[in-house]
N, C-alpha and C. Protein backbone atom coordinates (compact mmCIF):
# COMPACT_ATOMS: atom_id res chain seq x y z
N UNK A 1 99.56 130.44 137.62
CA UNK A 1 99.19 129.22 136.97
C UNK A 1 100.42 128.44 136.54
N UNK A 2 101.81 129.11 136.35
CA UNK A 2 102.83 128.40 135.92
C UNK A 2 103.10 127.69 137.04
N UNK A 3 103.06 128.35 138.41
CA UNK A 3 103.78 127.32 139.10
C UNK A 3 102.88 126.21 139.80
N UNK A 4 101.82 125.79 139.09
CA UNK A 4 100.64 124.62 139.62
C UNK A 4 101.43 123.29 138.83
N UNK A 5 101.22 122.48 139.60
CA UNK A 5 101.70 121.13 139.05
C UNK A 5 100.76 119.95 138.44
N UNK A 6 101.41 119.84 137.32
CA UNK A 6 100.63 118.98 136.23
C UNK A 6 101.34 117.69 136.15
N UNK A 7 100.36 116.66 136.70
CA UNK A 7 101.24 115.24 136.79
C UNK A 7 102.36 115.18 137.58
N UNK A 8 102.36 116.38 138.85
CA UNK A 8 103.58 116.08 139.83
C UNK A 8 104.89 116.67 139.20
N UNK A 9 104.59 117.32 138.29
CA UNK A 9 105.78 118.22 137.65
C UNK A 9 105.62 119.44 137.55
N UNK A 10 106.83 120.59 137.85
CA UNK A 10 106.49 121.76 137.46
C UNK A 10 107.28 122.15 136.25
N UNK A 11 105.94 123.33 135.71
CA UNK A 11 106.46 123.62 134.48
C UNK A 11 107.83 124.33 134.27
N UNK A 12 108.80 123.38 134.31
CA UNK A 12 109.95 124.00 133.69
C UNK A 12 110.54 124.15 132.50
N UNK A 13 111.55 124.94 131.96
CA UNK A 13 112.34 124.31 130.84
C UNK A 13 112.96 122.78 130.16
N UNK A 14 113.16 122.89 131.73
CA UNK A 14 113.89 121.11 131.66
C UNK A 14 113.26 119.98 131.45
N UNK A 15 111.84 120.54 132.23
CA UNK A 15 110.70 119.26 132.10
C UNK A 15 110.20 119.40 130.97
N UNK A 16 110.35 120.13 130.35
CA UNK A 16 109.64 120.63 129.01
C UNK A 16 110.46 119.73 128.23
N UNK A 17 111.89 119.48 127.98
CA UNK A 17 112.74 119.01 127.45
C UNK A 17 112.70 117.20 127.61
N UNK A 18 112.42 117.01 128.78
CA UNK A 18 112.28 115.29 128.89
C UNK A 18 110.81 115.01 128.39
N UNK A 19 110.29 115.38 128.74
CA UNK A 19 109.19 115.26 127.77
C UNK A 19 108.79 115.26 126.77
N UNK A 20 109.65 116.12 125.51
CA UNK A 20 109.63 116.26 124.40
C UNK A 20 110.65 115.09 123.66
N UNK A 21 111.77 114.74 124.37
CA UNK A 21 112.43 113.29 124.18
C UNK A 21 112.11 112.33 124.36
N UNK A 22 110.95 112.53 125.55
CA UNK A 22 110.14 111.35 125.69
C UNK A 22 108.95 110.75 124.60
N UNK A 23 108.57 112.00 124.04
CA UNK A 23 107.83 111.75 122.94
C UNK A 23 108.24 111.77 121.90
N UNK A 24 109.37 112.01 121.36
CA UNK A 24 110.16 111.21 120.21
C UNK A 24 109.90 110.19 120.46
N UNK A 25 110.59 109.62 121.39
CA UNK A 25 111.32 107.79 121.69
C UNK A 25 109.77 107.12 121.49
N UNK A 26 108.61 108.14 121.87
CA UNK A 26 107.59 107.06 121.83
C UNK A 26 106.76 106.72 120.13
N UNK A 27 107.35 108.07 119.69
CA UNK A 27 107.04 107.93 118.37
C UNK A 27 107.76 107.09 117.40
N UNK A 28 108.77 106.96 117.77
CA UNK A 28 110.17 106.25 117.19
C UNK A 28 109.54 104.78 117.33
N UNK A 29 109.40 104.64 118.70
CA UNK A 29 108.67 103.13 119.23
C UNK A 29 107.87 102.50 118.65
N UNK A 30 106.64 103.48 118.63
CA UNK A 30 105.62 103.41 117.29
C UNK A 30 105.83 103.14 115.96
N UNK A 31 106.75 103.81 115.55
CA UNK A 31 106.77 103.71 113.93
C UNK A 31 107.84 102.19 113.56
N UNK A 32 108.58 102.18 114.96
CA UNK A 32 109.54 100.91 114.42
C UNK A 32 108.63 99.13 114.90
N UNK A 33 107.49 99.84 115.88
CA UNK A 33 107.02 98.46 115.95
C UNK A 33 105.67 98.11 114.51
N UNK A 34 105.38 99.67 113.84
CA UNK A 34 104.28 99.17 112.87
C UNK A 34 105.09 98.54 111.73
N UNK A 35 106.56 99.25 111.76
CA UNK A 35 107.38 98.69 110.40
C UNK A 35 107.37 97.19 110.68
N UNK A 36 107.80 96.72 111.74
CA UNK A 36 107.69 95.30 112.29
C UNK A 36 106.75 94.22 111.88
N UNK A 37 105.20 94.79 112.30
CA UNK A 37 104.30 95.05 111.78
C UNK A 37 103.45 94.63 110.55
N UNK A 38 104.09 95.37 110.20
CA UNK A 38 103.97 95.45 108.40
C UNK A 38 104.34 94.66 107.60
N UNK A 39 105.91 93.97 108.43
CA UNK A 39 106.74 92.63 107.63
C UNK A 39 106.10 91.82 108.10
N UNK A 40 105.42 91.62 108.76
CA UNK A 40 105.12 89.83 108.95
C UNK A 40 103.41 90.11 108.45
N UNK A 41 102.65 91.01 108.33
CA UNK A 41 101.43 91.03 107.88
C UNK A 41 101.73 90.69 106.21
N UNK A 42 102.84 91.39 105.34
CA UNK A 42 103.17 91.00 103.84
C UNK A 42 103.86 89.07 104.16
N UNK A 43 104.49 88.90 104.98
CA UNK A 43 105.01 87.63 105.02
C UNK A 43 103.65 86.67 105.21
N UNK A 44 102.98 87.13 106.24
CA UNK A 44 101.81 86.30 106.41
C UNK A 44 100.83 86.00 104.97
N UNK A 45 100.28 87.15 104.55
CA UNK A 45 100.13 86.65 103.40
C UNK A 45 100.21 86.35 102.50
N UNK A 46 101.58 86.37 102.09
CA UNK A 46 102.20 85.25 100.77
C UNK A 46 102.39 84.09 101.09
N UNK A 47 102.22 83.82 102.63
CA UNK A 47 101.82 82.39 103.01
C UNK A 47 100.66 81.85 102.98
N UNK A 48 99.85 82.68 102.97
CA UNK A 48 98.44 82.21 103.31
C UNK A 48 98.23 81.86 101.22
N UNK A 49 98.26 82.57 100.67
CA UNK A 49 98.46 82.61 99.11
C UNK A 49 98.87 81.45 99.00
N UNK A 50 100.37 80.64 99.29
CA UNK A 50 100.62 79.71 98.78
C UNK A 50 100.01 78.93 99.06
N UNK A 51 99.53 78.89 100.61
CA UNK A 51 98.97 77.49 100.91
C UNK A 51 97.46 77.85 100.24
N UNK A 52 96.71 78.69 99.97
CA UNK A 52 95.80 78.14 98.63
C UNK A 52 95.93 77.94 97.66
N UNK A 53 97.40 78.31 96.96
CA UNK A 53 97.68 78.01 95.69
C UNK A 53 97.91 76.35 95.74
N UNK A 54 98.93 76.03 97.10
CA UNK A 54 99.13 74.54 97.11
C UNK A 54 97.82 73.27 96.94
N UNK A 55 96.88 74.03 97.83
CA UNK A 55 95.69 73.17 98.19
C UNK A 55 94.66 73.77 96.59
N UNK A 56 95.17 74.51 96.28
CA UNK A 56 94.21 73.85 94.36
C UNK A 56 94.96 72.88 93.84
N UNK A 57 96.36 73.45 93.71
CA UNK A 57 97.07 71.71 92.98
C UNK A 57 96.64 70.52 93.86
N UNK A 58 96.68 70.30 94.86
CA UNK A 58 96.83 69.06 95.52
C UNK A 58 95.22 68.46 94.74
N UNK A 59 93.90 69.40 95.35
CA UNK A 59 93.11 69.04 94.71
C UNK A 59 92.93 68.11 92.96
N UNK A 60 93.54 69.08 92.42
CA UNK A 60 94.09 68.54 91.13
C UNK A 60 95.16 67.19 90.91
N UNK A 61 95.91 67.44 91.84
CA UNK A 61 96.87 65.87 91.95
C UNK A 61 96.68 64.75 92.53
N UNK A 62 95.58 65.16 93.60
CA UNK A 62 95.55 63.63 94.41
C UNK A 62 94.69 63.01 93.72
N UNK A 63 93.28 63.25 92.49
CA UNK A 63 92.47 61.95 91.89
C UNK A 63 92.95 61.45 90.73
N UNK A 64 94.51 62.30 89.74
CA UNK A 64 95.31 61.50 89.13
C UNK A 64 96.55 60.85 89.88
N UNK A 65 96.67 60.98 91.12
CA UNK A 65 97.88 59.69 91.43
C UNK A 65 97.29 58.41 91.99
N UNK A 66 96.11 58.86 92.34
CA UNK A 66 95.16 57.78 92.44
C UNK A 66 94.64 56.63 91.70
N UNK A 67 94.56 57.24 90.68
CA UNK A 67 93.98 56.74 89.70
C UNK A 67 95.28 56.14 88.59
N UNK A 68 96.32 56.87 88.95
CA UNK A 68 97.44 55.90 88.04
C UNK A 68 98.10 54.79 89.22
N UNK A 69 97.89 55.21 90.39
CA UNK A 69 97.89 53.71 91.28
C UNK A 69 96.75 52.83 90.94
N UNK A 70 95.41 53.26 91.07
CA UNK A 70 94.99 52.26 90.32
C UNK A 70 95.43 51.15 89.13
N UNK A 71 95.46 52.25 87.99
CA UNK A 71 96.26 51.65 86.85
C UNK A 71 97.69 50.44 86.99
N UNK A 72 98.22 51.23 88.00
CA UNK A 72 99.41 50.34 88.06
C UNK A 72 99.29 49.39 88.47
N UNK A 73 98.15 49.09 89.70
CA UNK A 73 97.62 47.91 90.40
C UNK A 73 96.95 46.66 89.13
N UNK A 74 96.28 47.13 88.19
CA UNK A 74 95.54 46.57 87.36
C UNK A 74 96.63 46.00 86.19
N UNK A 75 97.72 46.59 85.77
CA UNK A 75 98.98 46.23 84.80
C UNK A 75 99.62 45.29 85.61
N UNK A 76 100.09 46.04 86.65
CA UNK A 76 101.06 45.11 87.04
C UNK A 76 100.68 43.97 88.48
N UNK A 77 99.89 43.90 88.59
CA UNK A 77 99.45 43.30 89.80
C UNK A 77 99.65 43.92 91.13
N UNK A 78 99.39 43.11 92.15
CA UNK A 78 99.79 43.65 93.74
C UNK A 78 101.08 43.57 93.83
N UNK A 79 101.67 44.94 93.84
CA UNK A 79 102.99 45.42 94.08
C UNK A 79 103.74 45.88 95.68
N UNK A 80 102.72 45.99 96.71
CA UNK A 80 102.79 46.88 97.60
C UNK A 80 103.48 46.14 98.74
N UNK A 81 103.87 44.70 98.63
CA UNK A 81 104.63 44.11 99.93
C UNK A 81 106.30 44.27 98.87
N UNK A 82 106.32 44.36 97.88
CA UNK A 82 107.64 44.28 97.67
C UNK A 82 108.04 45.75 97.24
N UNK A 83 107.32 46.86 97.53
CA UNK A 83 107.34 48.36 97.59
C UNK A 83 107.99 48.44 99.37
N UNK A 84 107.17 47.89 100.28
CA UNK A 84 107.15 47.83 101.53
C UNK A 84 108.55 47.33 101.85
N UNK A 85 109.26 45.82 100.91
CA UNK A 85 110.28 45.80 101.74
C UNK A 85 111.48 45.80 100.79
N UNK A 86 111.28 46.58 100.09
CA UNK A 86 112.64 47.18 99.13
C UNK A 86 113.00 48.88 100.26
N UNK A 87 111.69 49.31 100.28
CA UNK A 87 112.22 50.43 100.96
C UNK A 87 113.41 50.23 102.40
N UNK A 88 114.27 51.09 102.17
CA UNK A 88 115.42 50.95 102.95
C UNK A 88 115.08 52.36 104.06
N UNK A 89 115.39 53.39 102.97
CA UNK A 89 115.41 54.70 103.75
C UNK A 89 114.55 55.48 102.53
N UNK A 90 114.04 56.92 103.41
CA UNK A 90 113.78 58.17 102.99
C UNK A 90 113.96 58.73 101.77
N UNK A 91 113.27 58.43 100.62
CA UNK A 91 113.54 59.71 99.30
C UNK A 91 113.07 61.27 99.58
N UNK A 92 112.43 61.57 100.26
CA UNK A 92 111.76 63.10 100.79
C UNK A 92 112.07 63.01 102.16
N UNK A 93 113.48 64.14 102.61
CA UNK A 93 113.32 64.77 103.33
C UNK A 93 113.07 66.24 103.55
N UNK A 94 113.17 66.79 105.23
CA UNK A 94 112.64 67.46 105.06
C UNK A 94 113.79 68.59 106.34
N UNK A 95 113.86 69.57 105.69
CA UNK A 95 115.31 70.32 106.80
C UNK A 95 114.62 71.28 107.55
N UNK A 96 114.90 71.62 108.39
CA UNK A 96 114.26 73.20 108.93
C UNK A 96 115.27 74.06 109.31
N UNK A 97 115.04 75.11 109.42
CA UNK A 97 115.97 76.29 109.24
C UNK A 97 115.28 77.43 109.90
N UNK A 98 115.87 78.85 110.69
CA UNK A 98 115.13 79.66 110.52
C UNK A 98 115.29 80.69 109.78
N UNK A 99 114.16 82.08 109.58
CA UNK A 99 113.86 82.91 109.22
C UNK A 99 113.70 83.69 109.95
N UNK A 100 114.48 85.23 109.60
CA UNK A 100 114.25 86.58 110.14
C UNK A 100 113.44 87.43 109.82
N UNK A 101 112.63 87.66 110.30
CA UNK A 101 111.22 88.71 109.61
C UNK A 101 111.27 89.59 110.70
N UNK A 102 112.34 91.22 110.16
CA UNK A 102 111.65 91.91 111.10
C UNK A 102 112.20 91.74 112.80
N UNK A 103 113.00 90.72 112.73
CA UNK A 103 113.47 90.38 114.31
C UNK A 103 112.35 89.21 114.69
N UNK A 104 111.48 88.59 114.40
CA UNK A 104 110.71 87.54 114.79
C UNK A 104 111.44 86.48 113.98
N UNK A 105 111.96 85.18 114.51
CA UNK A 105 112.09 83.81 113.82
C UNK A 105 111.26 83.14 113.45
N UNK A 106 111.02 83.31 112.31
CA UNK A 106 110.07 82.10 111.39
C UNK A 106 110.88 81.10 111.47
N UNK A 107 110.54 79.74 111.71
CA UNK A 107 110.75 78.21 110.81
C UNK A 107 110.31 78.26 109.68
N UNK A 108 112.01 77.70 108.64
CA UNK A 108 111.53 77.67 107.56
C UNK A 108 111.64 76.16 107.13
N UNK A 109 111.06 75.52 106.48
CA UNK A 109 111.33 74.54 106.35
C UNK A 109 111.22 73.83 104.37
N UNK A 110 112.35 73.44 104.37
CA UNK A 110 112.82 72.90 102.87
C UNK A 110 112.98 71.35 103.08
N UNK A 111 112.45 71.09 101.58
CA UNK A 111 112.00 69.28 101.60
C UNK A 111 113.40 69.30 100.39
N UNK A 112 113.83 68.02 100.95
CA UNK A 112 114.91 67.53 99.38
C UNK A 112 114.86 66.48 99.23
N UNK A 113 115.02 65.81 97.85
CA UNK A 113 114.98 64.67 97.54
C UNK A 113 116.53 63.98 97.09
N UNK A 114 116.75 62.80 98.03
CA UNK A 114 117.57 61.91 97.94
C UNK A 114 117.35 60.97 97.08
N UNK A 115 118.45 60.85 96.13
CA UNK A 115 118.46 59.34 95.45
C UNK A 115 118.80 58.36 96.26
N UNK A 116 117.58 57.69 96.07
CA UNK A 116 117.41 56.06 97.05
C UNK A 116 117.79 55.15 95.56
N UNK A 117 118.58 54.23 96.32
CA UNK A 117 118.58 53.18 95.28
C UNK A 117 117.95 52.20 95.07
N UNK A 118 116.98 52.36 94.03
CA UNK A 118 116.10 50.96 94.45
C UNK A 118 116.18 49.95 93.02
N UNK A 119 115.48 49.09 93.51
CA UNK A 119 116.05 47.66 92.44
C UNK A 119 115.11 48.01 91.03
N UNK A 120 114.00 48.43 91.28
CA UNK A 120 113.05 49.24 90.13
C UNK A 120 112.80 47.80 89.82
N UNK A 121 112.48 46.95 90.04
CA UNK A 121 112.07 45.24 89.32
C UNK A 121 110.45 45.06 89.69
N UNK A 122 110.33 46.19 89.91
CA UNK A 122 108.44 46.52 90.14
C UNK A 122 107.83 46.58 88.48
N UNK A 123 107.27 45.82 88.20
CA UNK A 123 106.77 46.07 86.78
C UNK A 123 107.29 45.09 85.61
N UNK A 124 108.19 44.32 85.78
CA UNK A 124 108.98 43.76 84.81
C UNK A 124 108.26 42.61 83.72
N UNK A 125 107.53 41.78 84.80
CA UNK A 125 106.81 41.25 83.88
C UNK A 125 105.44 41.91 83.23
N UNK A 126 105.13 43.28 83.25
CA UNK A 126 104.55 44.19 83.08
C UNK A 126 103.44 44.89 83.89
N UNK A 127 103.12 46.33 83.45
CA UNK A 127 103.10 47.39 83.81
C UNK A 127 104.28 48.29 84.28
N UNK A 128 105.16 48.04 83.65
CA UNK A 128 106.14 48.90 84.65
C UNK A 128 105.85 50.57 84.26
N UNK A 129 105.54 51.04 83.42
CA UNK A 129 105.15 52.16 82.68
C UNK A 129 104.21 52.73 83.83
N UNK A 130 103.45 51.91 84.25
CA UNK A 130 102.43 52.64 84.81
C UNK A 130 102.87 52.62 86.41
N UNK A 131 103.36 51.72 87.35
CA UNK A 131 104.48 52.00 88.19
C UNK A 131 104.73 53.31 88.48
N UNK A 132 105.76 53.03 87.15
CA UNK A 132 106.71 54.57 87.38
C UNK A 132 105.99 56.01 87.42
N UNK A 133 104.78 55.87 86.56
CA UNK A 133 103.89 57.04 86.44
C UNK A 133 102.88 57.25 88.23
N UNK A 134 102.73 56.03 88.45
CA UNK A 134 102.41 56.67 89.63
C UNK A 134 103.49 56.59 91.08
N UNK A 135 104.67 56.64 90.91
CA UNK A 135 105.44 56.62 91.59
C UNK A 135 105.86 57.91 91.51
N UNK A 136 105.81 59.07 90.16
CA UNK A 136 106.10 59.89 90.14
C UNK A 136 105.22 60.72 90.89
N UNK A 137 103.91 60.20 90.47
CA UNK A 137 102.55 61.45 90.71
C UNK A 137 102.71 61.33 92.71
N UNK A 138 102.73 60.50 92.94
CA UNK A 138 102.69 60.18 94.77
C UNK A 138 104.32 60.94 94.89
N UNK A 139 105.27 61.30 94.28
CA UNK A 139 106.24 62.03 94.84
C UNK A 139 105.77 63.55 94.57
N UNK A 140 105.47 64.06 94.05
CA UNK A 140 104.66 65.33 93.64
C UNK A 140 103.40 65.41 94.15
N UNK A 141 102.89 64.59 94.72
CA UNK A 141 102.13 64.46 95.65
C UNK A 141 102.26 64.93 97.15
N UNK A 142 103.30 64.23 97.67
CA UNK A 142 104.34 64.30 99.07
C UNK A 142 104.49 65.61 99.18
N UNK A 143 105.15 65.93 98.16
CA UNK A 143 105.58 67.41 97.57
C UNK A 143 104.93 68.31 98.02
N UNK A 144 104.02 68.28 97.55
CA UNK A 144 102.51 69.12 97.90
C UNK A 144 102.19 69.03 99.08
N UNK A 145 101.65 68.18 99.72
CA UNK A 145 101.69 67.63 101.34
C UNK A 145 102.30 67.95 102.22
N UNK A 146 103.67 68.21 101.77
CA UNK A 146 105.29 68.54 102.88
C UNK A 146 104.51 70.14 102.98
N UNK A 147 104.58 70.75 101.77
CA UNK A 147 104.55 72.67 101.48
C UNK A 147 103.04 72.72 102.45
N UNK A 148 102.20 72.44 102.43
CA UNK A 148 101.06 72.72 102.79
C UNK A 148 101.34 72.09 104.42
N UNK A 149 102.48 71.33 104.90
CA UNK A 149 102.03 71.08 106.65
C UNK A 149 102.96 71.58 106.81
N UNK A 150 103.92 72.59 106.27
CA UNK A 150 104.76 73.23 106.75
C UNK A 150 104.45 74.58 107.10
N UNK A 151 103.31 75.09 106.07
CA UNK A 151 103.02 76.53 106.34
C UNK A 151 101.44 76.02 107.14
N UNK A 152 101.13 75.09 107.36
CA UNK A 152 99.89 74.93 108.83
C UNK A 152 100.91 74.98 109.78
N UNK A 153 101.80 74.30 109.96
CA UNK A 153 102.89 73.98 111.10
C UNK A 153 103.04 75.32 111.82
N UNK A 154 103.17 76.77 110.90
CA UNK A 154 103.76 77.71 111.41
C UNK A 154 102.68 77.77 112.22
């Protein structure tokens, strides 16, 4: 019975030996692709987390920036052609970068805010208070918006 061949091999010492290295390497294989695995299943969901944590705030932020655009519309009058052509360039950008998880590249992507210089003469003969309040809430707004199409993006 020793010398019958199993899978085209006979039972030797030697074959005994590649085989038993062979099943390391496959165990090795195994355990280094579940570790793999494992990092992007914990990465995945602290993404998935934020983007519901993001999408409760947004919920929460978009019917007060709304509503202090309203306000500002009602103080200070129609503001929005001289919003339109004061803008020059970009206050929110947005960089991308990658990430190593594990040997897989994530895109990561980070928003920064540039000081734009603007004339701020929105409001003067009044409302400017309320302006600025919803100029803030629509940047914290964006904010929110950027984080949440960045982690759909992935």
């Amino acid at each position: 019975m020793s010398s019958e061949k199993i899978e085209g091999v006979f039972a030797t010492r030697m074959n005994q030996q590649i085989y038993k290295v062979k099943a390391k390497g496959a165990q090795k294989g195994y355990e280094l692709l579940k570790k793999k695995s494992d990092a992007l299943k914990v990465r995945f969901r602290s993404m998935l987390k934020e983007i519901k944590e993001n999408k409760e705030e947004l919920a929460r932020i978009m019917p007060e920036s709304f509503i202090s655009l309203a306000s500002a519309y009602y103080t200070a009058g129609e503001f929005r052609e001289d919003v339109i052509s004061d803008a020059k360039e970009a206050s929110m950008r947005v960089q991308a970068t990658e990430d190593n998880v594990a040997g897989v590249k994530l895109p990561v992507f980070m928003q920064s805010i540039v000081d734009v210089d603007s004339t701020n003469n929105l409001g003067l003969a009044g409302g400017g208070q309320q302006v600025e309040e919803a100029r803030k809430n629509f940047r914290e707004l964006l904010g929110k918006l950027i984080k949440i199409g960045v982690y759909m993006f992935i």
